[in-house]
Every structure is written in C-alpha cells, then in structure tokens.
C-alpha atoms as a PDB file:
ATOM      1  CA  UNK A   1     102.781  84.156 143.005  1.00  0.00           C
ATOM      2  CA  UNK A   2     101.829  84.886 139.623  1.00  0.00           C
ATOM      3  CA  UNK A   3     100.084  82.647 136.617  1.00  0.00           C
ATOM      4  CA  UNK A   4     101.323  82.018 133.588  1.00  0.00           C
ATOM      5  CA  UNK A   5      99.006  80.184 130.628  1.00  0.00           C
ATOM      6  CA  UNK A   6     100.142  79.499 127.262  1.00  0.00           C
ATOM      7  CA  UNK A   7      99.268  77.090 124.266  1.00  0.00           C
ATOM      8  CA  UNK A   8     102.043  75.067 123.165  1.00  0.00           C
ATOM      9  CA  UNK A   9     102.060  72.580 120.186  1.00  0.00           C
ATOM     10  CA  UNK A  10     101.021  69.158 120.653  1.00  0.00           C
ATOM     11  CA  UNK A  11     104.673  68.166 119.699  1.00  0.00           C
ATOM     12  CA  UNK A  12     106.219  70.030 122.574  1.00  0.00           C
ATOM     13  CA  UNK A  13     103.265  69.128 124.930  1.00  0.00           C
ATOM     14  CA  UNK A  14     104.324  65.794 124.686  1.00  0.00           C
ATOM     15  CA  UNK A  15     108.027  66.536 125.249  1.00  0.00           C
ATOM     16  CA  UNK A  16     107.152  68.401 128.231  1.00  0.00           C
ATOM     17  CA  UNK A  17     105.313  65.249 129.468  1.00  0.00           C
ATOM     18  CA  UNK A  18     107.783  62.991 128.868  1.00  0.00           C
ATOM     19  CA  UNK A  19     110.323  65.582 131.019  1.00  0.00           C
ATOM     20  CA  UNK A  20     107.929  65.256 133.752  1.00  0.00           C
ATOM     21  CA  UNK A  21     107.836  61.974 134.002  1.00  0.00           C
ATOM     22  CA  UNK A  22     111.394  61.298 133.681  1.00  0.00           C
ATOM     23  CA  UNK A  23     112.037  64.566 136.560  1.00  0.00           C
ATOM     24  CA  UNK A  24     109.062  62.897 138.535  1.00  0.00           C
ATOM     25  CA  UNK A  25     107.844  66.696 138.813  1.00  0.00           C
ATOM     26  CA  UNK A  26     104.262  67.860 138.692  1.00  0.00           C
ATOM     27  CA  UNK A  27     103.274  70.115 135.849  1.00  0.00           C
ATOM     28  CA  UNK A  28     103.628  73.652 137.714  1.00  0.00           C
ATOM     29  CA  UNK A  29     107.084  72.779 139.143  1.00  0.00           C
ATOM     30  CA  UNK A  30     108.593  71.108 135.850  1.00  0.00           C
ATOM     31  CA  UNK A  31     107.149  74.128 134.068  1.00  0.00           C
ATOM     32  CA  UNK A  32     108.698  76.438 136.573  1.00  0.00           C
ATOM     33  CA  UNK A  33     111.956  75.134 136.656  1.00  0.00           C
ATOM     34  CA  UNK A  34     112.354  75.255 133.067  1.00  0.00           C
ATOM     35  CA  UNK A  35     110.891  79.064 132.915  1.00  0.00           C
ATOM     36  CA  UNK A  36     113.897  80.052 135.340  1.00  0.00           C
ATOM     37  CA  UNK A  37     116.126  77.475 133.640  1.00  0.00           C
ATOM     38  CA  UNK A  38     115.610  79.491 130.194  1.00  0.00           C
ATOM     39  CA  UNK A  39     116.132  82.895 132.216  1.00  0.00           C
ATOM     40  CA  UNK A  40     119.188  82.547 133.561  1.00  0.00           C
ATOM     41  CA  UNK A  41     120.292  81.286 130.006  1.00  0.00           C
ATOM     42  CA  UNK A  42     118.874  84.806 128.290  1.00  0.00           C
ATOM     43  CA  UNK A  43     120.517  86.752 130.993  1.00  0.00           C
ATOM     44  CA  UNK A  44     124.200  84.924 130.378  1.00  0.00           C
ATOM     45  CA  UNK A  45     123.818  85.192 126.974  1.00  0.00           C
ATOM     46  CA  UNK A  46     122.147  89.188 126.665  1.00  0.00           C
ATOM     47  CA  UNK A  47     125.175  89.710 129.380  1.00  0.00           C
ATOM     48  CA  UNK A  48     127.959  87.789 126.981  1.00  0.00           C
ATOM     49  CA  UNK A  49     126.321  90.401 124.085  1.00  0.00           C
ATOM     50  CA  UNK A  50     126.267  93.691 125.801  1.00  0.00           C
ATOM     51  CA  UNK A  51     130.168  93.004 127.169  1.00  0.00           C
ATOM     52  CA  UNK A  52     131.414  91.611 123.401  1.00  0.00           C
ATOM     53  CA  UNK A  53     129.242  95.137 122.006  1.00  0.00           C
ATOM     54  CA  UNK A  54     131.405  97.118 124.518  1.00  0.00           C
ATOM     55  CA  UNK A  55     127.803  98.598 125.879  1.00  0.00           C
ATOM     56  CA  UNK A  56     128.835  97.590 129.620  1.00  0.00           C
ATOM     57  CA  UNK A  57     131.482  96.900 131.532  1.00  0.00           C
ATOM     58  CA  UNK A  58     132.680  93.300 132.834  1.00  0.00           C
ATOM     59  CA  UNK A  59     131.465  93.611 136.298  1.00  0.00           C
ATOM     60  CA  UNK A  60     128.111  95.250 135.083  1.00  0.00           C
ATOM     61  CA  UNK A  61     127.608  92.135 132.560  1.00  0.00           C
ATOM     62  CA  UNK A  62     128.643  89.595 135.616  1.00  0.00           C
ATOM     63  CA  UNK A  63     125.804  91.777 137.658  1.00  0.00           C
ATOM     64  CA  UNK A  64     123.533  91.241 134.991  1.00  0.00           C
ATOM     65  CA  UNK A  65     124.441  87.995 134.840  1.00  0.00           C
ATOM     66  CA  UNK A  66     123.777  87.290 138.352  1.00  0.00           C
ATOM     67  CA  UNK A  67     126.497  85.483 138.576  1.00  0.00           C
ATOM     68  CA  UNK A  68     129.736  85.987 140.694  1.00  0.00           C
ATOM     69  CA  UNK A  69     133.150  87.811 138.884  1.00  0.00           C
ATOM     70  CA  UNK A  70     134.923  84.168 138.735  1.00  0.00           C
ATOM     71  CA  UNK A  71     132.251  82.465 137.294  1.00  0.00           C
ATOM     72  CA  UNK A  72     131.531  85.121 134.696  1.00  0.00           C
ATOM     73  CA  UNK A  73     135.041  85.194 134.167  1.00  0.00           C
ATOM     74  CA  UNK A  74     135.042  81.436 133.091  1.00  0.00           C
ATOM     75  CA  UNK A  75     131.443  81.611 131.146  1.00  0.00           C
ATOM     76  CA  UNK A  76     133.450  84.287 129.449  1.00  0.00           C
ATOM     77  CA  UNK A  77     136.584  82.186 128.798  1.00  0.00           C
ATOM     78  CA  UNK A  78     134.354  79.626 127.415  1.00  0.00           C
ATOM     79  CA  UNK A  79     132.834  81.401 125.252  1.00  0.00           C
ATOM     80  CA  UNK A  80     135.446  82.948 123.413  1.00  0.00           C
ATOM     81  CA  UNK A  81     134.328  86.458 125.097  1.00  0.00           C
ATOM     82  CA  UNK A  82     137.402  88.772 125.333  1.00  0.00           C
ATOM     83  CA  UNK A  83     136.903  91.746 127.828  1.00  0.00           C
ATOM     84  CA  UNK A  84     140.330  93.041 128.598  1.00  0.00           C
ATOM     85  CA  UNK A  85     141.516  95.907 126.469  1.00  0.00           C
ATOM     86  CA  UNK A  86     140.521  99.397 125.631  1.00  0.00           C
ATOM     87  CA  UNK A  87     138.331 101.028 128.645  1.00  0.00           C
ATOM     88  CA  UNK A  88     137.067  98.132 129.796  1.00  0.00           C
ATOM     89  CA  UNK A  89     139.632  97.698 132.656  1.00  0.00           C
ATOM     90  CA  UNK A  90     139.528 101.256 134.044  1.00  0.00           C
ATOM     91  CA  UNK A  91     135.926 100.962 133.942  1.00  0.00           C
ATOM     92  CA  UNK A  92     136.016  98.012 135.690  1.00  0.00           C
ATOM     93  CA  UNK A  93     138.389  99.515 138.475  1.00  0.00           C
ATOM     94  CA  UNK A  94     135.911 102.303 138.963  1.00  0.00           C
ATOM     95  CA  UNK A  95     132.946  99.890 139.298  1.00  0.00           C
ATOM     96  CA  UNK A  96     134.569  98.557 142.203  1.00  0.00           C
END
C-alpha cells in the first residue's frame, strides 16, 4: 500500500476532524474513504462527459464508470444524460 501526504488548510483540517469524529474513523481510514469516495465521483462524472461529448459509447462510459449497465442507465436518467440516438446504439450492440 502506498502513502499519500499533503498540506491542507487549517479550515479543512478541522472539517476533516470533525468528520472523524462524527465517522468514529482513525485518520488513515477517514482519509481513505473519502480519497475513493471522490474517485468514484470523478469517474461518474468524466464517464457522464465523454458519453454527452459522443467520445464513447454507453457501455464503454458504464465500464468506465465501474458501474453496472442499469445503474449507469439510471445515473444517466438522473442526470439529464441522453445516449440513445445517432451511432450510439449500433455501437453499443457491437460492444456487446
């Protein structure tokens, strides 16, 4: 396992305490959790932008993702995300 350092403002120092304490998690874990917490956000999101920019297909994006077609499916309903029309859907057909 890697190690990470990094010097963070006093501000959110303090906010990261206080989410500790309330988690009842030690530094490295809360830290952790919140480091794959914010990845999995900035793949959904970088996967919601490539599909919407046409630059992949919808099963690519749910790869990149990691998350499962149905899922993706309703992230992208959420969203707003529309990923039907033009080449996406032959593209999709060939990807499976």
């Amino acid at each position: 396992m890697g190690t990470i350092s990094a010097r963070v403002p006093d501000d959110l120092e303090a906010e990261l305490e206080a989410y500790l304490e309330d988690e009842k998690l030690d530094r490295s874990t809360g830290v952790r959790k919140l480091l794959t917490e914010g990845l999995e956000d900035w793949r959904r999101e970088r996967a919601l932008q490539q599909l919407k920019a046409g630059e992949v297909t919808f099963t690519k994006a749910a790869d990149r993702a990691q998350m499962n077609v149905w899922d993706f499916a309703q992230l992208c309903k959420d969203r707003d995300v529309t990923w039907v029309g033009g080449g996406h859907l032959k593209a999709d057909l060939e990807d499976l």
